[in-house]
C-alpha atoms as a PDB file:
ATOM      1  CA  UNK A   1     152.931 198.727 226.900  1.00  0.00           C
ATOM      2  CA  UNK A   2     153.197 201.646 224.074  1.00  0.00           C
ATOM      3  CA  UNK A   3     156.023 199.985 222.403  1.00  0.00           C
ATOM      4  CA  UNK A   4     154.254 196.234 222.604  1.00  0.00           C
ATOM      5  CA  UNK A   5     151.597 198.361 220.713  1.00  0.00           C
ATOM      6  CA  UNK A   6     153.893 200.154 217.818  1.00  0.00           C
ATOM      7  CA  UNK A   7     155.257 196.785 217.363  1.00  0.00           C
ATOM      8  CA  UNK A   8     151.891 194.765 216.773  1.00  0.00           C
ATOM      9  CA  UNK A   9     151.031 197.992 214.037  1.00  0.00           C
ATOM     10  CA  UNK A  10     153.908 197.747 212.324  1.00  0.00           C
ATOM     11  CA  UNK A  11     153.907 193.749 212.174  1.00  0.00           C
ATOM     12  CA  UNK A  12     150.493 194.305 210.916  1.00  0.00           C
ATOM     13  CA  UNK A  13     151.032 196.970 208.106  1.00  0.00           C
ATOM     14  CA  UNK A  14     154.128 194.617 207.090  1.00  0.00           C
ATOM     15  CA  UNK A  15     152.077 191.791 206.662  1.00  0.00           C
ATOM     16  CA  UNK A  16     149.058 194.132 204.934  1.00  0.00           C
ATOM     17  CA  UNK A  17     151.818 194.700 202.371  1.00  0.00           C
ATOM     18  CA  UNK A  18     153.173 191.871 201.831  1.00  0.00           C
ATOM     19  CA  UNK A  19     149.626 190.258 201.231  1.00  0.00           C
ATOM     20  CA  UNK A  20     148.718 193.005 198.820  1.00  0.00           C
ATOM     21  CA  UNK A  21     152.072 192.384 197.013  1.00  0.00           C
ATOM     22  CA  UNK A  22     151.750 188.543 196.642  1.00  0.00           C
ATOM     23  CA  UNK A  23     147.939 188.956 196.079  1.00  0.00           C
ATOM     24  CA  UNK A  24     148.609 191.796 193.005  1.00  0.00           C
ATOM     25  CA  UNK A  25     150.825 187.942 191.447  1.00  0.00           C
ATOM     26  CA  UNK A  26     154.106 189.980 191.932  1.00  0.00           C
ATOM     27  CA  UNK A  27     156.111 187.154 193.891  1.00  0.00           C
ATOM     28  CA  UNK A  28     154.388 184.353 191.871  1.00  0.00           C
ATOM     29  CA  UNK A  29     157.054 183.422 189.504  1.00  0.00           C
ATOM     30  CA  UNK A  30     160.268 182.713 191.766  1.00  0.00           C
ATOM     31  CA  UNK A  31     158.586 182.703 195.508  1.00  0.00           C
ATOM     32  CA  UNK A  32     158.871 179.102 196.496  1.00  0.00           C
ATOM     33  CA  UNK A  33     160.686 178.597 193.425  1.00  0.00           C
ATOM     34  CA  UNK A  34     164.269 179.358 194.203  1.00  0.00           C
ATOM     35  CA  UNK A  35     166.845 176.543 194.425  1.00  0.00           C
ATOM     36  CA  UNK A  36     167.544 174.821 197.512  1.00  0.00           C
ATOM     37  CA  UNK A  37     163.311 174.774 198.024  1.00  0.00           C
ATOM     38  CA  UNK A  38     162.356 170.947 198.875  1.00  0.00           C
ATOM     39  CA  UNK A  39     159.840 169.796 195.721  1.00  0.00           C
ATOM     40  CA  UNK A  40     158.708 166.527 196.275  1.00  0.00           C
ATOM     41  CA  UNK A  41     156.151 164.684 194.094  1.00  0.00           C
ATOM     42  CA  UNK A  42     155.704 160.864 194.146  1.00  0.00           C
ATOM     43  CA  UNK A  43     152.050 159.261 193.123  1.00  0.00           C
ATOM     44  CA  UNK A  44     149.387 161.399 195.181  1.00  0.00           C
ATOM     45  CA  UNK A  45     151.342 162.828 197.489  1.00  0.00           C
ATOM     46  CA  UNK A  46     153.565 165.942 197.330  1.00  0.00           C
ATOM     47  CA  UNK A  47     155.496 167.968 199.585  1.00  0.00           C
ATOM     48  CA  UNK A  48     156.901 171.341 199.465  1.00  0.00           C
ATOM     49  CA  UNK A  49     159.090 172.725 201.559  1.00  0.00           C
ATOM     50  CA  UNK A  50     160.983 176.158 200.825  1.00  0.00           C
ATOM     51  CA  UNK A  51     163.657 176.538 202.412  1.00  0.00           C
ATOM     52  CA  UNK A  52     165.600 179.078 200.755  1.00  0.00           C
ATOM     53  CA  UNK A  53     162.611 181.249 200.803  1.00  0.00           C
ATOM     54  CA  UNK A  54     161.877 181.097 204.421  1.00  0.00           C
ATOM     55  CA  UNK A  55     165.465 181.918 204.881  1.00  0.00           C
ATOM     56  CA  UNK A  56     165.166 184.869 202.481  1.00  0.00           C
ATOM     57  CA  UNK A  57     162.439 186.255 204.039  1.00  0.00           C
ATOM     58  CA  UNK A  58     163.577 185.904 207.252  1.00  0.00           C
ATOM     59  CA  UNK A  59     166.769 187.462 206.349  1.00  0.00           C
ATOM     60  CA  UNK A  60     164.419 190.651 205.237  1.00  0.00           C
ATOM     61  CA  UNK A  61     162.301 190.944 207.628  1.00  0.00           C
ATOM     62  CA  UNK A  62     165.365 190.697 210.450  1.00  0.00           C
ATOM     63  CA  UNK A  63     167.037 193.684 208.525  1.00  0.00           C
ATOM     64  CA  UNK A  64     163.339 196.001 208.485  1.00  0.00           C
ATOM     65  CA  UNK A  65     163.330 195.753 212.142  1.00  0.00           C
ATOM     66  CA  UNK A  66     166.814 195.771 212.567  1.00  0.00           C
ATOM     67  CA  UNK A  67     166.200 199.608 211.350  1.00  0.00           C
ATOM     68  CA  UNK A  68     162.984 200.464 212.458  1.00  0.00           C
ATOM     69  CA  UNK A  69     164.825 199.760 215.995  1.00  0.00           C
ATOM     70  CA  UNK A  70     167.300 202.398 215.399  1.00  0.00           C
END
């Protein structure tokens, strides 16, 4: 049960900082912006999808644990 614990800290302090990071506007000018993100805009609706972001991320946060494992 001790390492179900260390692992819900560090998911939280992860997400702390990456909150504090997009909150300070770092991320604001590419995140969600990068190409292969689904932008779609037709009369009132719109609908965004991004795709290459999610991946990114994902790809990040796989390699922090990935380490933190070790």
């Amino acid at each position: 049960m001790n390492d179900l614990g260390k692992v819900l800290v560090l998911a939280g302090v992860l997400m702390t900082v990456a909150g504090v990071i997009l909150w300070s506007g770092l991320g604001k000018g590419w995140l969600g912006r990068l190409p292969g993100d689904i932008n779609y805009v037709k009369g009132g609706f719109s609908l965004h999808f991004p795709v290459t972001t999610c991946l990114l991320l994902s790809a990040l946060l796989t390699i922090v644990l990935w380490v933190f494992r070790k």
